[in-house]
PDB file of N, CA and C in Angstrom:
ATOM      1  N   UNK A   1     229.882  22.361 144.432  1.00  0.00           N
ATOM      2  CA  UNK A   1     229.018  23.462 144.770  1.00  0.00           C
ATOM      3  C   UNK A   1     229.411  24.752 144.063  1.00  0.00           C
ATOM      4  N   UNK A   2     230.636  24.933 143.584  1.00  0.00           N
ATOM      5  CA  UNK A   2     231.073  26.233 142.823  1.00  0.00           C
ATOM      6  C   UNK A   2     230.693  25.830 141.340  1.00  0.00           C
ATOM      7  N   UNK A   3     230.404  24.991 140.582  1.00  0.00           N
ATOM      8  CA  UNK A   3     229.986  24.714 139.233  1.00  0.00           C
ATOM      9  C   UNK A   3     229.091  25.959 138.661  1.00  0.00           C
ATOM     10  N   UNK A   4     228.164  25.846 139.199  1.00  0.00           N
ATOM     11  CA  UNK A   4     227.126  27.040 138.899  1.00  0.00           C
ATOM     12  C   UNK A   4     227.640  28.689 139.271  1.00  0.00           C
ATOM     13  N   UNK A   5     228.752  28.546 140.245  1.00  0.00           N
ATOM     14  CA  UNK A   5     229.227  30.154 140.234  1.00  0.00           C
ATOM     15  C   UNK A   5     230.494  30.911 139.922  1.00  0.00           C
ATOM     16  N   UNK A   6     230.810  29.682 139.324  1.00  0.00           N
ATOM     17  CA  UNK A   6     232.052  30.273 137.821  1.00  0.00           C
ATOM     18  C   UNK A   6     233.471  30.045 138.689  1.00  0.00           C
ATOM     19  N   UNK A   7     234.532  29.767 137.951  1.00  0.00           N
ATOM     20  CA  UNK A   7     235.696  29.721 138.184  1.00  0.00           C
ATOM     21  C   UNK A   7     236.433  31.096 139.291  1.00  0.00           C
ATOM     22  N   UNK A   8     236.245  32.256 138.914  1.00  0.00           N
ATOM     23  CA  UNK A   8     236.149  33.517 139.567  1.00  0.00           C
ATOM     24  C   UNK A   8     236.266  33.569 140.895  1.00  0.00           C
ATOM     25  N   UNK A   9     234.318  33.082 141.324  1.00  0.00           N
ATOM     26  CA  UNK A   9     234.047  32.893 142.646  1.00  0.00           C
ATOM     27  C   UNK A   9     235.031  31.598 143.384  1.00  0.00           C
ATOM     28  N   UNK A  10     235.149  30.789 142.767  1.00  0.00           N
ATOM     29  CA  UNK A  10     235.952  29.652 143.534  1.00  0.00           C
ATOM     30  C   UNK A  10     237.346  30.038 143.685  1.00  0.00           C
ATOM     31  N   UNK A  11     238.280  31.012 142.681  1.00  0.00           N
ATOM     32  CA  UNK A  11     239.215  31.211 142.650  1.00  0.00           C
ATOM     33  C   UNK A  11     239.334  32.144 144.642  1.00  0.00           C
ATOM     34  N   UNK A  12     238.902  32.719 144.265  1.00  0.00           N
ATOM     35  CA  UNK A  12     238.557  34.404 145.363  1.00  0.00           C
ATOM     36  C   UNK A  12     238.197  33.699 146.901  1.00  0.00           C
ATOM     37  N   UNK A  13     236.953  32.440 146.380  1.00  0.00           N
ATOM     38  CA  UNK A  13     236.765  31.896 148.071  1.00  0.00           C
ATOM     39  C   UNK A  13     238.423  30.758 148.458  1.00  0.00           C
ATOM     40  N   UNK A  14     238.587  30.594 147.550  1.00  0.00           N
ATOM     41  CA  UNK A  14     239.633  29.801 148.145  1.00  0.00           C
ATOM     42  C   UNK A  14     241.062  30.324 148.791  1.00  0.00           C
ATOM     43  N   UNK A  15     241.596  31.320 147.606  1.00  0.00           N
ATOM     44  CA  UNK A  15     242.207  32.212 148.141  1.00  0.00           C
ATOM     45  C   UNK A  15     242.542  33.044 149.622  1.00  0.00           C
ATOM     46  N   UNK A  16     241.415  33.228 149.976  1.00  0.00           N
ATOM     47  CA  UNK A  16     241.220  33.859 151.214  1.00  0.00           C
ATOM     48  C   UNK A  16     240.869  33.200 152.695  1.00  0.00           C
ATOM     49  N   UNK A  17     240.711  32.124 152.307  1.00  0.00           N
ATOM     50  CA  UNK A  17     240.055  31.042 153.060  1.00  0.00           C
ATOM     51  C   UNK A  17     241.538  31.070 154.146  1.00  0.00           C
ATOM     52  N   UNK A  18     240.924  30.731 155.237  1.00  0.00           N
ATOM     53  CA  UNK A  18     241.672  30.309 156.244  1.00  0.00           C
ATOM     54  C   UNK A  18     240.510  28.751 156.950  1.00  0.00           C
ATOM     55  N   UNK A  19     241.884  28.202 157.483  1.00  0.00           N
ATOM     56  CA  UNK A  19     241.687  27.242 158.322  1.00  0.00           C
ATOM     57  C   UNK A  19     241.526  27.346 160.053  1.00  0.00           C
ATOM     58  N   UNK A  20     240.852  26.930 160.798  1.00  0.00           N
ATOM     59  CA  UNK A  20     240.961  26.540 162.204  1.00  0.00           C
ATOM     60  C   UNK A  20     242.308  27.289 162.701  1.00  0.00           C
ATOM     61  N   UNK A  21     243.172  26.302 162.234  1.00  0.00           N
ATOM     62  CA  UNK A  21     244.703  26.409 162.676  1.00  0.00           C
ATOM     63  C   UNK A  21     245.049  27.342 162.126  1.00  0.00           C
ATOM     64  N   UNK A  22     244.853  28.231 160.796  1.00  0.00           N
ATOM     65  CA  UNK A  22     245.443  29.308 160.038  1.00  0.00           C
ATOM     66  C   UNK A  22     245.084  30.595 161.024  1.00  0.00           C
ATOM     67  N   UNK A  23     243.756  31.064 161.078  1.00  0.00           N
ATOM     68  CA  UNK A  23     243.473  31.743 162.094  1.00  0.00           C
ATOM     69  C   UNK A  23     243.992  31.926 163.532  1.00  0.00           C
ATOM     70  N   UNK A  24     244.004  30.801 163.798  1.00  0.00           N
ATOM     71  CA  UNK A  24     244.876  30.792 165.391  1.00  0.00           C
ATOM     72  C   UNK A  24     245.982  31.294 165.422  1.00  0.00           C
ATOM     73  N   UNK A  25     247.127  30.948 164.195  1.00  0.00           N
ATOM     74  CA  UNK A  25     248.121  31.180 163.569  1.00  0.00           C
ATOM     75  C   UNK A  25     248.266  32.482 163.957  1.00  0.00           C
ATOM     76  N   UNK A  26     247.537  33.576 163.056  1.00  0.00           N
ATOM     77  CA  UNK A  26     247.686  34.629 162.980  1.00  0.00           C
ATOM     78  C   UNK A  26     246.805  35.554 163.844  1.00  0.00           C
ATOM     79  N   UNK A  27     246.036  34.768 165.260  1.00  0.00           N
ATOM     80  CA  UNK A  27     245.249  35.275 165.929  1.00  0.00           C
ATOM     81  C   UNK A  27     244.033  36.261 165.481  1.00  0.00           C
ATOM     82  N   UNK A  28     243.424  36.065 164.798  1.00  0.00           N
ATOM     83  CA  UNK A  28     242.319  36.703 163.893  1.00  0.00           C
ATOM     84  C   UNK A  28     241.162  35.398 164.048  1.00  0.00           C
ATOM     85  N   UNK A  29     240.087  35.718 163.874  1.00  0.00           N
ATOM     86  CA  UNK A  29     238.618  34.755 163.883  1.00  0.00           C
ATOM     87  C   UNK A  29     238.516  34.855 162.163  1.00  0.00           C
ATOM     88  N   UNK A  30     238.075  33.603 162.166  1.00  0.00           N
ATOM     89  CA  UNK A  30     238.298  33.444 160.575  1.00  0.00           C
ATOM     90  C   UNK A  30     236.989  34.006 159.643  1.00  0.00           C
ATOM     91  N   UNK A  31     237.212  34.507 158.753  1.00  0.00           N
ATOM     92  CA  UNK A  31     236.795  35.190 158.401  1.00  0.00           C
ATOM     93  C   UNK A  31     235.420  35.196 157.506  1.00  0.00           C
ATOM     94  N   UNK A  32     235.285  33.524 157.175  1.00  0.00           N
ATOM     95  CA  UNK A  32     234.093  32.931 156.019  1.00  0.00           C
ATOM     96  C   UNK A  32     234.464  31.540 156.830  1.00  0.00           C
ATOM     97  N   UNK A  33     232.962  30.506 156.739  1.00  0.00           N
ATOM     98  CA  UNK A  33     233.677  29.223 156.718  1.00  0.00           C
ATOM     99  C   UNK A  33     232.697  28.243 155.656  1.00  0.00           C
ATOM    100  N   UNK A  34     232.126  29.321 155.022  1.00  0.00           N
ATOM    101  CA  UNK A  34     231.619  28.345 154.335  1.00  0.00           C
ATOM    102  C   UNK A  34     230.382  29.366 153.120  1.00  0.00           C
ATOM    103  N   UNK A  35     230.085  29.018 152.067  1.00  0.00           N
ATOM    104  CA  UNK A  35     229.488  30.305 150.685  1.00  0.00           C
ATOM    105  C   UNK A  35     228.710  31.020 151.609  1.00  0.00           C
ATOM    106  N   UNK A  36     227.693  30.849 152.647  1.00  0.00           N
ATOM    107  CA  UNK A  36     226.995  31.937 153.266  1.00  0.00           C
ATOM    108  C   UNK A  36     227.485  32.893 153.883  1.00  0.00           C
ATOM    109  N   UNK A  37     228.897  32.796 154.732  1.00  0.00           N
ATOM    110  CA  UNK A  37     229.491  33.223 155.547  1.00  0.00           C
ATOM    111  C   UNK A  37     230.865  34.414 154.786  1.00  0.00           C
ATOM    112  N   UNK A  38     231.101  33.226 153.624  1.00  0.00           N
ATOM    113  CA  UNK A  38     231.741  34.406 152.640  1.00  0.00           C
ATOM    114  C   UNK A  38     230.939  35.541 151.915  1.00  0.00           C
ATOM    115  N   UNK A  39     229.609  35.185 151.454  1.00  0.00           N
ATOM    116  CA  UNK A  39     228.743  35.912 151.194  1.00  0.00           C
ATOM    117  C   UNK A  39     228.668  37.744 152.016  1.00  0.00           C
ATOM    118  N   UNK A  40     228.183  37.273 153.298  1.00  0.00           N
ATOM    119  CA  UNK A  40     228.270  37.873 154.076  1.00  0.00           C
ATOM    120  C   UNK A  40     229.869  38.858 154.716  1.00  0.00           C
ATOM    121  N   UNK A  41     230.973  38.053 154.076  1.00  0.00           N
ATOM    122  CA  UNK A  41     232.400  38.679 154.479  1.00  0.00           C
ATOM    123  C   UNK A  41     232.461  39.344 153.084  1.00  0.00           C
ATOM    124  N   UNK A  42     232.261  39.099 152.101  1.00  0.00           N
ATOM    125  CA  UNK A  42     232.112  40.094 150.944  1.00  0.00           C
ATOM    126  C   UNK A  42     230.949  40.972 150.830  1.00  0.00           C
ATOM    127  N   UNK A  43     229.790  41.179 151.482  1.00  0.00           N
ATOM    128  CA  UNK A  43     229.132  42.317 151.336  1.00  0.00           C
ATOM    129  C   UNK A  43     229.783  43.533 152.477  1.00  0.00           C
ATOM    130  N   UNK A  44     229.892  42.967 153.503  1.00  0.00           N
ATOM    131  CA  UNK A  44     230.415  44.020 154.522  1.00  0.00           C
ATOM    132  C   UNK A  44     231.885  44.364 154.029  1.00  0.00           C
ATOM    133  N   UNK A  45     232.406  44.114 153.204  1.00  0.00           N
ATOM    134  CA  UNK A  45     233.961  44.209 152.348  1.00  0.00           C
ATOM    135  C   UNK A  45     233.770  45.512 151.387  1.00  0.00           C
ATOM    136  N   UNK A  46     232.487  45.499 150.692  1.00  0.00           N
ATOM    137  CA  UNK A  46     231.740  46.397 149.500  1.00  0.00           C
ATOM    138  C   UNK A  46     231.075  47.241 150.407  1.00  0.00           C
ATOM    139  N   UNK A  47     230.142  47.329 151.742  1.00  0.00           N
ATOM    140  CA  UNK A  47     229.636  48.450 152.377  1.00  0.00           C
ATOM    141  C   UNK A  47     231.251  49.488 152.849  1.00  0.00           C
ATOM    142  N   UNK A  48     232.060  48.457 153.260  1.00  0.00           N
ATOM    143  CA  UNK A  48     233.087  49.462 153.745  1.00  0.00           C
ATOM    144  C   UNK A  48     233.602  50.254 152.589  1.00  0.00           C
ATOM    145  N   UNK A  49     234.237  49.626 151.685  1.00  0.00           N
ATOM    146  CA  UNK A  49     234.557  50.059 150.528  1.00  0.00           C
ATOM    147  C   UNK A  49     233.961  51.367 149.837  1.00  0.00           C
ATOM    148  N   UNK A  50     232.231  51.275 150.130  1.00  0.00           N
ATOM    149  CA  UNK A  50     231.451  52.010 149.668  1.00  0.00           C
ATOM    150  C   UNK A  50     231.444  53.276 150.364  1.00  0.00           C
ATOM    151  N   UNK A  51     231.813  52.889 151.821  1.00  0.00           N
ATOM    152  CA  UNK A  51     232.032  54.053 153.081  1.00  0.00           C
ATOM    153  C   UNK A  51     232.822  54.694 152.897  1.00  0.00           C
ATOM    154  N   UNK A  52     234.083  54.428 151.813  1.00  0.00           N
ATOM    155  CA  UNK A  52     235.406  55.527 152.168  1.00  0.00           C
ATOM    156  C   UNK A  52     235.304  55.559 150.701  1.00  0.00           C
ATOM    157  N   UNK A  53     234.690  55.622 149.708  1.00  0.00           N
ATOM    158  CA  UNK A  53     234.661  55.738 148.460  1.00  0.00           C
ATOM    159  C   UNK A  53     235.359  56.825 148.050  1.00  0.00           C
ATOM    160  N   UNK A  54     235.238  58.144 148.377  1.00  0.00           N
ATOM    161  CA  UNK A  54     235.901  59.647 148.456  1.00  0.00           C
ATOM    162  C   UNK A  54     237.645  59.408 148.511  1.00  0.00           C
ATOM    163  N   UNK A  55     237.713  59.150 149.722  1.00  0.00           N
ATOM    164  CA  UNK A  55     238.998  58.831 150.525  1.00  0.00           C
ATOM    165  C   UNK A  55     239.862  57.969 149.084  1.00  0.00           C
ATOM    166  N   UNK A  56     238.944  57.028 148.900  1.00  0.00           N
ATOM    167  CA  UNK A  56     239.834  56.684 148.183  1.00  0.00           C
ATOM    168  C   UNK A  56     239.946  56.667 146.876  1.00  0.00           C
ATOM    169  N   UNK A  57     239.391  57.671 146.357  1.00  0.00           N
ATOM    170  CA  UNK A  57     239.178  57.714 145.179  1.00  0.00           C
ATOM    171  C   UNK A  57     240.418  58.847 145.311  1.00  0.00           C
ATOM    172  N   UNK A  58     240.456  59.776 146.119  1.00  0.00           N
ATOM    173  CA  UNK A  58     241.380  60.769 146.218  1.00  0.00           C
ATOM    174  C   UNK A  58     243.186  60.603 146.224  1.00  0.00           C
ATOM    175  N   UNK A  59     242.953  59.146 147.152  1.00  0.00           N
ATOM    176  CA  UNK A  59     244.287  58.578 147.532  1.00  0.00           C
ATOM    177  C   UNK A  59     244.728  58.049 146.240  1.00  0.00           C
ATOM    178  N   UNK A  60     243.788  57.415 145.262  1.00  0.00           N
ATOM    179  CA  UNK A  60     244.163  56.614 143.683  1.00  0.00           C
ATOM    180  C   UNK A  60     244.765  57.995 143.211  1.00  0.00           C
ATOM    181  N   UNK A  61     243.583  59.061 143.431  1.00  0.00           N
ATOM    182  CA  UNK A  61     244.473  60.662 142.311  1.00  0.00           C
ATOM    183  C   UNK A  61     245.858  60.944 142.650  1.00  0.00           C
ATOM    184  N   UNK A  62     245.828  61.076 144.029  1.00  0.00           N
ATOM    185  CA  UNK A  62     247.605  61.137 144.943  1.00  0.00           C
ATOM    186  C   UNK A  62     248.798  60.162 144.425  1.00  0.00           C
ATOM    187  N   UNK A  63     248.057  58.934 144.258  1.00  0.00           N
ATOM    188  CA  UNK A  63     249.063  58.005 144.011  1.00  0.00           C
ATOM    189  C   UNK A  63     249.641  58.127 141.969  1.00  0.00           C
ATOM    190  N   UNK A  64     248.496  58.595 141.459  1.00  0.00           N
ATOM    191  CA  UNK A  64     248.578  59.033 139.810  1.00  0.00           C
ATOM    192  C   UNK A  64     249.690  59.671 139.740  1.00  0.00           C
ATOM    193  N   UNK A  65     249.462  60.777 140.477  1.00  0.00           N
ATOM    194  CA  UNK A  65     250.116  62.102 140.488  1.00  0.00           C
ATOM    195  C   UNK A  65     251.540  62.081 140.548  1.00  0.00           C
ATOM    196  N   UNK A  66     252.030  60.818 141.648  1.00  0.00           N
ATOM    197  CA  UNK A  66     253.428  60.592 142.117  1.00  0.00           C
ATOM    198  C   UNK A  66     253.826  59.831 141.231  1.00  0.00           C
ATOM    199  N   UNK A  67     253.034  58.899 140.362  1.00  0.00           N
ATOM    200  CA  UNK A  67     253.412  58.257 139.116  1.00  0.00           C
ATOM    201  C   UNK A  67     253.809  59.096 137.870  1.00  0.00           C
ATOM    202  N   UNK A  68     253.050  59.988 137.829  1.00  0.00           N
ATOM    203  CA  UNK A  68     253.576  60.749 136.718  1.00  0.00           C
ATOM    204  C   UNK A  68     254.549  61.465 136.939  1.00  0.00           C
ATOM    205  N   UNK A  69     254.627  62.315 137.969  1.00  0.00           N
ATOM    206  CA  UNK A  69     256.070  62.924 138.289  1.00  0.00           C
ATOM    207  C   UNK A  69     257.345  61.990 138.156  1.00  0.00           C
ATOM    208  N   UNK A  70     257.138  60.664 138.642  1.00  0.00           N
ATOM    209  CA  UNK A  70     258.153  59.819 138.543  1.00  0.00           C
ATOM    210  C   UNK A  70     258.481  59.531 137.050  1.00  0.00           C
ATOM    211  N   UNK A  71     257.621  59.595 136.567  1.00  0.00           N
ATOM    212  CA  UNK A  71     257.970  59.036 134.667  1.00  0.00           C
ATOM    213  C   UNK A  71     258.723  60.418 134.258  1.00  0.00           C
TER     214      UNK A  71
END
């Protein structure tokens, strides 16, 4: 089923993937269980993302800043 959506996407869903037992593990509800569900856990991933866009665009400048002082 990943043939048609590139090495990338299969790399990223697998990665993140939890199991039944993985979840329980770490007491969290799992998070995708299947391409619709990841679908859906990666758009609300990009709305949030999109929500603090500022924040963190500011925090990347903060973090520059302490890099260069350090060099």
């Amino acid at each position: 089923m990943f043939a048609s959506l590139g090495e990338d996407v299969y790399d990223d869903y697998w990665m993140y993937y939890l199991t039944t037992d993985m979840a329980k593990a770490l007491e969290i509800p799992r998070p995708y269980t299947n391409l619709k569900t990841y679908l859906d856990y990666k758009q609300r991933g990009i709305t949030i993302l999109k929500e603090h866009r500022e924040e963190i665009e500011k925090l990347n400048e903060e973090d520059e800043n302490i890099e260069n002082v350090e060099e």
